[in-house]
N, C-alpha and C. Protein backbone atom coordinates (compact mmCIF):
# COMPACT_ATOMS: atom_id res chain seq x y z
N UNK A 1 72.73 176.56 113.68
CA UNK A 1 71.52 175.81 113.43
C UNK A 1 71.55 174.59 114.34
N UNK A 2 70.52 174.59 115.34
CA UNK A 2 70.67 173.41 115.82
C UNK A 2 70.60 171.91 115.43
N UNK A 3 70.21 170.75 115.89
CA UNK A 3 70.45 169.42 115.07
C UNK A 3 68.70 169.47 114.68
N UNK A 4 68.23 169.51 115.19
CA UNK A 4 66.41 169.28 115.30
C UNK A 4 66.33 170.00 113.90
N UNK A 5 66.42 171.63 113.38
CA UNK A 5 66.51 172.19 112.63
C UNK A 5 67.09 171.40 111.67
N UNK A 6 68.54 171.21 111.30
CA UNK A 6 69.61 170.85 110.66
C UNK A 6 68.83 169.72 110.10
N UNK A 7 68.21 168.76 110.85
CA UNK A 7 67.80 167.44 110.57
C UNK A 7 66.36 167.89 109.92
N UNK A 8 65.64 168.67 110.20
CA UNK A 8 64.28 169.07 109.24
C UNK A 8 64.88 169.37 108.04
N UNK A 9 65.81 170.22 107.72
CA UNK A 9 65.84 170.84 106.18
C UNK A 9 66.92 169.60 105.71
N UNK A 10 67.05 168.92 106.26
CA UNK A 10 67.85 167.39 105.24
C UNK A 10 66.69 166.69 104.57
N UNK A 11 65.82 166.69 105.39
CA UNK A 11 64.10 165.45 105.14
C UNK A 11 63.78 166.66 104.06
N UNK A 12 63.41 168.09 103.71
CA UNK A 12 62.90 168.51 103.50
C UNK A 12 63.92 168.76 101.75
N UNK A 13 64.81 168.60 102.12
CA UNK A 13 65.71 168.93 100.58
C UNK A 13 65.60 167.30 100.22
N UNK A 14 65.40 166.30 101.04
CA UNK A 14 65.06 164.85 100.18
C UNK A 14 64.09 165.04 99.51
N UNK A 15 63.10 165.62 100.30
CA UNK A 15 61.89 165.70 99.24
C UNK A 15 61.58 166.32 98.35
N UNK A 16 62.04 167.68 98.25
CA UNK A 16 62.39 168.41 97.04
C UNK A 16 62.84 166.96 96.19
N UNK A 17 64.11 166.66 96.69
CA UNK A 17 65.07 165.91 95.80
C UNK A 17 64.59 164.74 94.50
N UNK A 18 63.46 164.11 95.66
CA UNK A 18 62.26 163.36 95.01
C UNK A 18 61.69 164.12 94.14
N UNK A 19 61.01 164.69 94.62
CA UNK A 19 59.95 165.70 93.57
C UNK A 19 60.58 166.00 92.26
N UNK A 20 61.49 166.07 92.03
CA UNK A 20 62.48 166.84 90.97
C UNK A 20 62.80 165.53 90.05
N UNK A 21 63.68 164.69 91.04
CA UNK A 21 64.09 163.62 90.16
C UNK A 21 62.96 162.18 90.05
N UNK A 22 61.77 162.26 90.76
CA UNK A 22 61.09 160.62 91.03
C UNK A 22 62.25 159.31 91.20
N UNK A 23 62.69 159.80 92.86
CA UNK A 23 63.40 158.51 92.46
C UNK A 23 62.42 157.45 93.54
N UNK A 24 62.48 155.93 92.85
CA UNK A 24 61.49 155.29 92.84
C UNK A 24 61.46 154.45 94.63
N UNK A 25 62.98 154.70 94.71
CA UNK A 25 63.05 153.68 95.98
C UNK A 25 62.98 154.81 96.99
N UNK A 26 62.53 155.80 96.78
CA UNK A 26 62.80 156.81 98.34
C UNK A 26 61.32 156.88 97.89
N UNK A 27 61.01 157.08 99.92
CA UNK A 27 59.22 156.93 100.45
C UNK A 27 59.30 158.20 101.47
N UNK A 28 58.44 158.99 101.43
CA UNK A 28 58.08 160.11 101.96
C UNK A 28 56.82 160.27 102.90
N UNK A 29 56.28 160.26 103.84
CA UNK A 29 54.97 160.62 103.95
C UNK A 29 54.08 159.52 103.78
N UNK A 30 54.76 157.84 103.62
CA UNK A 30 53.89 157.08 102.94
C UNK A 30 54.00 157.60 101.29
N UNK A 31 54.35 158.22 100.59
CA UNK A 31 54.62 158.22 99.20
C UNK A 31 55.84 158.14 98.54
N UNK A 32 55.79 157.07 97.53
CA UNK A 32 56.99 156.79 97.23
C UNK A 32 57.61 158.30 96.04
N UNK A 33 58.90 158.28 95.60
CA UNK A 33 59.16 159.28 94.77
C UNK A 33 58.80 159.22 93.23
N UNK A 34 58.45 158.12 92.90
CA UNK A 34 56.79 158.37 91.61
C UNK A 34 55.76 158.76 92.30
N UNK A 35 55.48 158.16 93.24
CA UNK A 35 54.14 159.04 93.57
C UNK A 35 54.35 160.54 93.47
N UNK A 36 55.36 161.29 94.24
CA UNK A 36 55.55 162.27 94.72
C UNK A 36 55.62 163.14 93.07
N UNK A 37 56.10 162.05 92.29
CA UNK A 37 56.63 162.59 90.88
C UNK A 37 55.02 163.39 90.39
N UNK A 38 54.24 162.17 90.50
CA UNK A 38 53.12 162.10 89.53
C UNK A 38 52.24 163.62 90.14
N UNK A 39 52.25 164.31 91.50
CA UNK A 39 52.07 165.08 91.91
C UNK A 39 52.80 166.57 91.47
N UNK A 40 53.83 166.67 91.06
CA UNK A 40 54.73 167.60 90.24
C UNK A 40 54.61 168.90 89.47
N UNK A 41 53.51 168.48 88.81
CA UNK A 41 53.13 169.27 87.79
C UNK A 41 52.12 170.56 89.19
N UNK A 42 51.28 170.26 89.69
CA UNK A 42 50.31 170.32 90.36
C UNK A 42 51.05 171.42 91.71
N UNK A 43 52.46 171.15 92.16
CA UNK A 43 52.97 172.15 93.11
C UNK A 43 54.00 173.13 92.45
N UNK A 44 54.11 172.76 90.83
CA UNK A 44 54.94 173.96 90.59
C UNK A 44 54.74 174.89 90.43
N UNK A 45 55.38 175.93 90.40
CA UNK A 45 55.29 177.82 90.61
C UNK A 45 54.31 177.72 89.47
N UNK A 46 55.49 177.53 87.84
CA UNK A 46 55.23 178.17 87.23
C UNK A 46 54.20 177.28 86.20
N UNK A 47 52.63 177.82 85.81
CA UNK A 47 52.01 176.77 84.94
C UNK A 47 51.67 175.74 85.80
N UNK A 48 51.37 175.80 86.75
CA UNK A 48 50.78 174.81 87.43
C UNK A 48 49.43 174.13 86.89
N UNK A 49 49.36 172.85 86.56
CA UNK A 49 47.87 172.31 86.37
C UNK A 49 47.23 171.25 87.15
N UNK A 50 45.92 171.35 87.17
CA UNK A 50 44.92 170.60 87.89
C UNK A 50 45.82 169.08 88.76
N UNK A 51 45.28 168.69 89.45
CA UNK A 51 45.98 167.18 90.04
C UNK A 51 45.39 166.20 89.33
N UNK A 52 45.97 165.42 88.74
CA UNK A 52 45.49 164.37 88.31
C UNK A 52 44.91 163.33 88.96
N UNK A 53 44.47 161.87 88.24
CA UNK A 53 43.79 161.18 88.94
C UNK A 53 44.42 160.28 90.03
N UNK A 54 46.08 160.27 89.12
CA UNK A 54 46.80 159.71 89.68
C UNK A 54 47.84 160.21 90.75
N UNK A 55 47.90 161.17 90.53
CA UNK A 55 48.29 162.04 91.90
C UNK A 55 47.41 162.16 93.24
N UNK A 56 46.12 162.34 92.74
CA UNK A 56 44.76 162.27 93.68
C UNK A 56 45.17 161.33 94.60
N UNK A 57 45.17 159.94 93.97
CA UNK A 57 44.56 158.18 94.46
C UNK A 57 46.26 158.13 95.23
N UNK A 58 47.50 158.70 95.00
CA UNK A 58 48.65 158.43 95.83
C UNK A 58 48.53 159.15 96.85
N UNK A 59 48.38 160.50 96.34
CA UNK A 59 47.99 161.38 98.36
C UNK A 59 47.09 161.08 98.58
N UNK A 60 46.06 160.25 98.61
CA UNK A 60 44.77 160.04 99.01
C UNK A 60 45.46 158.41 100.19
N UNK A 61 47.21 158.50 99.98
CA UNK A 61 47.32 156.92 100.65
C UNK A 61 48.38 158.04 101.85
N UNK A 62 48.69 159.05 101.15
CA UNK A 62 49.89 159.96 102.18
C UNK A 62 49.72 159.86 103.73
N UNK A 63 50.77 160.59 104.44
CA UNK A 63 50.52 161.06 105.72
C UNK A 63 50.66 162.35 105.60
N UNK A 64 49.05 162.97 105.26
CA UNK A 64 49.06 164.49 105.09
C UNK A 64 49.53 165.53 105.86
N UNK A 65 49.32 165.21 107.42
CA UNK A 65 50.09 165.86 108.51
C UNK A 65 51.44 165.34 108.52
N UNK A 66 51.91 164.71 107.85
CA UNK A 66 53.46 164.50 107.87
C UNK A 66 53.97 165.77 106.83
N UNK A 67 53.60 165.50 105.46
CA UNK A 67 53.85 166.25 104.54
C UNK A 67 53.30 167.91 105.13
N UNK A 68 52.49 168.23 106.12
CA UNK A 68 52.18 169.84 106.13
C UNK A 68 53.58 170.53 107.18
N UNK A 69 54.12 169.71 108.19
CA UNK A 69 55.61 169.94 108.53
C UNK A 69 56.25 170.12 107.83
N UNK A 70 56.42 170.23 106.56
CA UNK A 70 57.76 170.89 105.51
C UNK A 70 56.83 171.91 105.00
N UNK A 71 55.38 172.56 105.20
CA UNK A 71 55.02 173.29 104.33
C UNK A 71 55.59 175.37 104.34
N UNK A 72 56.73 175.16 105.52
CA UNK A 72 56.96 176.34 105.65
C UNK A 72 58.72 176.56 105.23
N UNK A 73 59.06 175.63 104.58
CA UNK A 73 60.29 175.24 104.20
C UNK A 73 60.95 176.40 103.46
N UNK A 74 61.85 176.92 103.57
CA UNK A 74 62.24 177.95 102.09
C UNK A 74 62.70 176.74 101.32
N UNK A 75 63.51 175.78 101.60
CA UNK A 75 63.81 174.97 100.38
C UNK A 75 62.62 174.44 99.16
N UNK A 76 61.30 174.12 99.92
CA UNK A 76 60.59 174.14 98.92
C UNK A 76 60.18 175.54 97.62
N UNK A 77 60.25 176.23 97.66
CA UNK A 77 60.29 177.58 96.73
C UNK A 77 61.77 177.42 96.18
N UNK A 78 62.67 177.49 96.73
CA UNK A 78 64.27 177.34 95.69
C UNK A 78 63.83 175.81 95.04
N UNK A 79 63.29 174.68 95.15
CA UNK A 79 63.09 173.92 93.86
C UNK A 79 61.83 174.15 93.02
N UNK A 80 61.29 175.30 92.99
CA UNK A 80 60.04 175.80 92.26
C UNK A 80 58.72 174.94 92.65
N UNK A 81 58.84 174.28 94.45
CA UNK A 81 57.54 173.69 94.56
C UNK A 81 56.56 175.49 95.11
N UNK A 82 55.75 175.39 95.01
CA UNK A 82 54.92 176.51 95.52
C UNK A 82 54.23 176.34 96.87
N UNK A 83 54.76 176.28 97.83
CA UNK A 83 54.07 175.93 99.21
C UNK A 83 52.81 176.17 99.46
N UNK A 84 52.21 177.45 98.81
CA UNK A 84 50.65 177.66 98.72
C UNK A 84 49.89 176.58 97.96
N UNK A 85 50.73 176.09 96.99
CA UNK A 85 49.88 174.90 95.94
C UNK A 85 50.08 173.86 96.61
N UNK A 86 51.25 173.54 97.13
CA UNK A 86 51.30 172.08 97.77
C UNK A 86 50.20 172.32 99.10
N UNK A 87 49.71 173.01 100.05
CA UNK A 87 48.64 173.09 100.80
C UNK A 87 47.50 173.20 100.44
N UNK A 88 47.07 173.63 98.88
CA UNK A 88 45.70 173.44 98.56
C UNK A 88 45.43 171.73 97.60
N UNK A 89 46.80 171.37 97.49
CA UNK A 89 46.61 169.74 96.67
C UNK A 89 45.29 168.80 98.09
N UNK A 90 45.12 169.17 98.61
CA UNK A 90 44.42 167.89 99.40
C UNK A 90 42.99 168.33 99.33
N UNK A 91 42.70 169.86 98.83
CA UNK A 91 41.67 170.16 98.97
C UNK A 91 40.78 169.80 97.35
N UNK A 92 42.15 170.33 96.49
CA UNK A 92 41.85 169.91 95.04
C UNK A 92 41.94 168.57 94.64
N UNK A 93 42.37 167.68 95.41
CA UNK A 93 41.89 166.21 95.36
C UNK A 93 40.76 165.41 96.44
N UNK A 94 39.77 166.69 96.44
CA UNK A 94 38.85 166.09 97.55
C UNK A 94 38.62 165.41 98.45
N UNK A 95 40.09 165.27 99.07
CA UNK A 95 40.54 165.41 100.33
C UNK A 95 40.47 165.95 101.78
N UNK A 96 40.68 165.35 102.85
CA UNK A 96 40.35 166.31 104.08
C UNK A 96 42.25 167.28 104.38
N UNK A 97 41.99 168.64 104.74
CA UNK A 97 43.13 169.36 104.21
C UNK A 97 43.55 169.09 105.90
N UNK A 98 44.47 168.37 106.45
CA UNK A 98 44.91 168.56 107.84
C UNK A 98 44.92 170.07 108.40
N UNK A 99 44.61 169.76 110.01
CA UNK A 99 44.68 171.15 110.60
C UNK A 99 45.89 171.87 110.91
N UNK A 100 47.31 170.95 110.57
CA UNK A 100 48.44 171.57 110.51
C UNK A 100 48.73 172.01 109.70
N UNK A 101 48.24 172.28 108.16
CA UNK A 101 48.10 173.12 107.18
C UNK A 101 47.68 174.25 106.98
N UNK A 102 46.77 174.58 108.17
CA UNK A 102 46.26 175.68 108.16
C UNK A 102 47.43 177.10 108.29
C-alpha cells in the first residue's frame, strides 16, 4: 500500500472513529465529532432515520467535497456507516450534493 493510500484510510478510520464515538475535540471536513455524532443515526445501515435539524444546520457548515473523498472507503461499511446514505445526506438536508459524489 503506498503512503498516499496508507494515509487516506488513517483520515478515513478517524472518521469512522468520530462517528462511532463523538469525540468532541476531533474536526473533520469543518465538522467537529458532535457534529459528525448528531449525523449518525442518518448514515447507519441498519434503521436508518430522517436527518435531523441538527445534523442538517452542521453539514450545511461542512466541506462536502472533502467528506465525498472517503465516500468509496470499505472502512466506512465495516463501522455500519452506509456510503449510499452518507451521499444522499446533502440531498436530504436540502443541500447542494457535490459533483464528486456523484
Amino acid at each position: 500500500m503506498d503512503m498516499r493510500k496508507a494515509g487516506q484510510v488513517l483520515v478515513v478510520a478517524l472518521v469512522v472513529f468520530a462517528i462511532v464515538d463523538g469525540m468532541a475535540a476531533f474536526s473533520l471536513c469543518n465538522m467537529s465529532g458532535d457534529d459528525l455524532d448528531l449525523c449518525k443515526p442518518a448514515v447507519t445501515k441498519d434503521n436508518p432515520t430522517p436527518p435531523t435539524k441538527a445534523c442538517c444546520d452542521a453539514l450545511s457548515k461542512a466541506d462536502l467535497d472533502c467528506f465525498c473523498g472517503y465516500k468509496d472507503s470499505f472502512l466506512l461499511s465495516s463501522f455500519g456507516v452506509d456510503p449510499d446514505l452518507a451521499v444522499a445526506l446533502p440531498s436530504k438536508c436540502n443541500l447542494p450534493t457535490p459533483a464528486s459524489c456523484s
